[in-house]
C-alpha atoms as a PDB file:
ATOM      1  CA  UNK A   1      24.675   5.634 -23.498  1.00  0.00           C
ATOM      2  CA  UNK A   2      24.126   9.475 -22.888  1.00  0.00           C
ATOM      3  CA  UNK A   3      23.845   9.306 -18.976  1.00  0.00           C
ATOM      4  CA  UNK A   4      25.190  12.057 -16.679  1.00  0.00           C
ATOM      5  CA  UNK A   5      27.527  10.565 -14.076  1.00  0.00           C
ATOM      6  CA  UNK A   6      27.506  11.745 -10.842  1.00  0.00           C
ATOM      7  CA  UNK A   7      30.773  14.112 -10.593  1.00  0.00           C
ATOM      8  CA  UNK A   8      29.247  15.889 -14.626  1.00  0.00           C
ATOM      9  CA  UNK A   9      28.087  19.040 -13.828  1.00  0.00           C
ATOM     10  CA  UNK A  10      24.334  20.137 -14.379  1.00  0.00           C
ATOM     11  CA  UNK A  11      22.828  19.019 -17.511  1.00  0.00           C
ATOM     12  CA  UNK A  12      23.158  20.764 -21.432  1.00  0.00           C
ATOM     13  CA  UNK A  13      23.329  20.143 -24.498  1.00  0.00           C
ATOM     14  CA  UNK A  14      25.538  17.294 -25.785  1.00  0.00           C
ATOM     15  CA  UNK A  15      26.790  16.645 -29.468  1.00  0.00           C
ATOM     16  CA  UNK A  16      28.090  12.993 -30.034  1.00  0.00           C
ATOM     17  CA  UNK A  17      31.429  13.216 -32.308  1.00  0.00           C
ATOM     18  CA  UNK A  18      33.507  10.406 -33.565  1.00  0.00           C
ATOM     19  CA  UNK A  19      35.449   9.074 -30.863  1.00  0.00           C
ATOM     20  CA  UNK A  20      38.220   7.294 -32.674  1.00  0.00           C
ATOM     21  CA  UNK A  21      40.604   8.887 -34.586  1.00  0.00           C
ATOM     22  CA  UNK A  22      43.103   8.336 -36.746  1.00  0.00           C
ATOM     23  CA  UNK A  23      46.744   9.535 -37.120  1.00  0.00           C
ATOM     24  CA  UNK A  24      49.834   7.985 -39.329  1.00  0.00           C
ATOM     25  CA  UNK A  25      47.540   4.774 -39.676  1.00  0.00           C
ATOM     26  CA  UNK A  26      47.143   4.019 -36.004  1.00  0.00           C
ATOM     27  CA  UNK A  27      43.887   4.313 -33.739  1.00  0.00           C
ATOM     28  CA  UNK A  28      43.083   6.334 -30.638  1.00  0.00           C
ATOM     29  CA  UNK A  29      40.480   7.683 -28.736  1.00  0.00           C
ATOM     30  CA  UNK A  30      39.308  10.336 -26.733  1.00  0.00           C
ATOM     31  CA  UNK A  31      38.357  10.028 -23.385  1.00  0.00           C
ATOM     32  CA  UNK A  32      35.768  12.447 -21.219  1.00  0.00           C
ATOM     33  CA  UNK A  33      38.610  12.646 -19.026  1.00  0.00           C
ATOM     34  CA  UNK A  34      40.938  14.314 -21.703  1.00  0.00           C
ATOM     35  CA  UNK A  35      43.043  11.912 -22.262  1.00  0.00           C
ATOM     36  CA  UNK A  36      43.479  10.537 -25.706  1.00  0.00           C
ATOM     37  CA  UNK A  37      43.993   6.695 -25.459  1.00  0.00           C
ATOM     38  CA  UNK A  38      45.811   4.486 -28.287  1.00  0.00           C
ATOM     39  CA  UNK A  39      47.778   3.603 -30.051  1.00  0.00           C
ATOM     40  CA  UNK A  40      45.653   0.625 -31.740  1.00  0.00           C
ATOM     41  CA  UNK A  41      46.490  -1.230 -34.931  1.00  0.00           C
ATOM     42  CA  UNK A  42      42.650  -0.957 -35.855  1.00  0.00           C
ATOM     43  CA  UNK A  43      39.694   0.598 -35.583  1.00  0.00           C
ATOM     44  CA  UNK A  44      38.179  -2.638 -34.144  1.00  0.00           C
ATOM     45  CA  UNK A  45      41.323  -2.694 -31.316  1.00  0.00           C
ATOM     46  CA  UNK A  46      40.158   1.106 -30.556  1.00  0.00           C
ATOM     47  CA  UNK A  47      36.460   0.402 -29.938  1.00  0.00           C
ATOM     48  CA  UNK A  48      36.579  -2.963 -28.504  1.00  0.00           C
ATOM     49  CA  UNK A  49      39.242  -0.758 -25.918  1.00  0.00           C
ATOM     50  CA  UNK A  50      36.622   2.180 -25.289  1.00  0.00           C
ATOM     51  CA  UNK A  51      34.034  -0.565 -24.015  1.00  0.00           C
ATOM     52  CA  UNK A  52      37.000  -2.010 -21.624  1.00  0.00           C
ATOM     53  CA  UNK A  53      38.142   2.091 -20.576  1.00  0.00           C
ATOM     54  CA  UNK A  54      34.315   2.311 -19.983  1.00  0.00           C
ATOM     55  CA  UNK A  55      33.735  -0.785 -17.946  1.00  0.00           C
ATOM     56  CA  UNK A  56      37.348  -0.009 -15.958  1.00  0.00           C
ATOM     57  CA  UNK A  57      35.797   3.654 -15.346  1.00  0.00           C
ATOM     58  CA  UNK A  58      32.439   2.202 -13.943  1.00  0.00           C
ATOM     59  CA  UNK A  59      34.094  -0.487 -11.983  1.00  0.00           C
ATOM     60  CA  UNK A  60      36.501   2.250 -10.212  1.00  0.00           C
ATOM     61  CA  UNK A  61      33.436   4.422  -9.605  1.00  0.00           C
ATOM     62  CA  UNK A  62      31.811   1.300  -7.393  1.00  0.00           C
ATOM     63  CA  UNK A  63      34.794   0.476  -5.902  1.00  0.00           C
ATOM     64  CA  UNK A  64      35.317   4.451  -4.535  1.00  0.00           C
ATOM     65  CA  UNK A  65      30.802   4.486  -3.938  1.00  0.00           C
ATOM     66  CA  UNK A  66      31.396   1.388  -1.842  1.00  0.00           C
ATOM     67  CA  UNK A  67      34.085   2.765   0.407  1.00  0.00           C
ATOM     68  CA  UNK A  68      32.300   5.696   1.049  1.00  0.00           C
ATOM     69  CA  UNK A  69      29.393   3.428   2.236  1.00  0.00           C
ATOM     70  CA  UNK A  70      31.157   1.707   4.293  1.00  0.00           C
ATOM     71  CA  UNK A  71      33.074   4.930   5.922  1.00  0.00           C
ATOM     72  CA  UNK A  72      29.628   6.336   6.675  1.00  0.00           C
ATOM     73  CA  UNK A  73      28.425   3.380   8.418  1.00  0.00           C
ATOM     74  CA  UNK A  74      31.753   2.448  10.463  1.00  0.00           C
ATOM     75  CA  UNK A  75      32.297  -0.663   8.720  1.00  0.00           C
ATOM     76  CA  UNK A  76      35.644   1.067   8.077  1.00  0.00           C
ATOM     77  CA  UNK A  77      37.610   3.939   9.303  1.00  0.00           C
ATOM     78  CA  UNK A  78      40.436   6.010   7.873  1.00  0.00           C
END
């Protein structure tokens, strides 16, 4: 769950912290990105939406490494 993605710079030292918060009764969460993500009615609604950020994230990075493949072999041009 700890890997380095591509555009993370060199590796260090990495402390896990609680990734869902909550304020006034309602859920969020914090991105890598910065962004804090929410509201959510419960802490369930937060995580099950950090596995669905994460999978959107991942599934944006293949999208943008696929493209670039292609560009570099002239299936595609600009």
């Amino acid at each position: 769950m700890f890997s380095q993605r591509t555009q993370d710079p060199a590796a260090g030292t990495h402390y896990r912290s609680e990734r869902v918060s909550a304020v006034n009764g309602q859920y969020f969460f914090a991105t890598r990105e910065g962004t804090l993500e929410g509201p959510y009615f419960t802490r369930v609604d937060a995580e099950r939406e950090i596995a669905l950020y994460v999978r959107r994230q991942i599934q944006g990075d293949d999208i943008l490494e696929s493209h670039s493949f292609a560009e570099r072999h002239g299936v595609i041009g600009h």
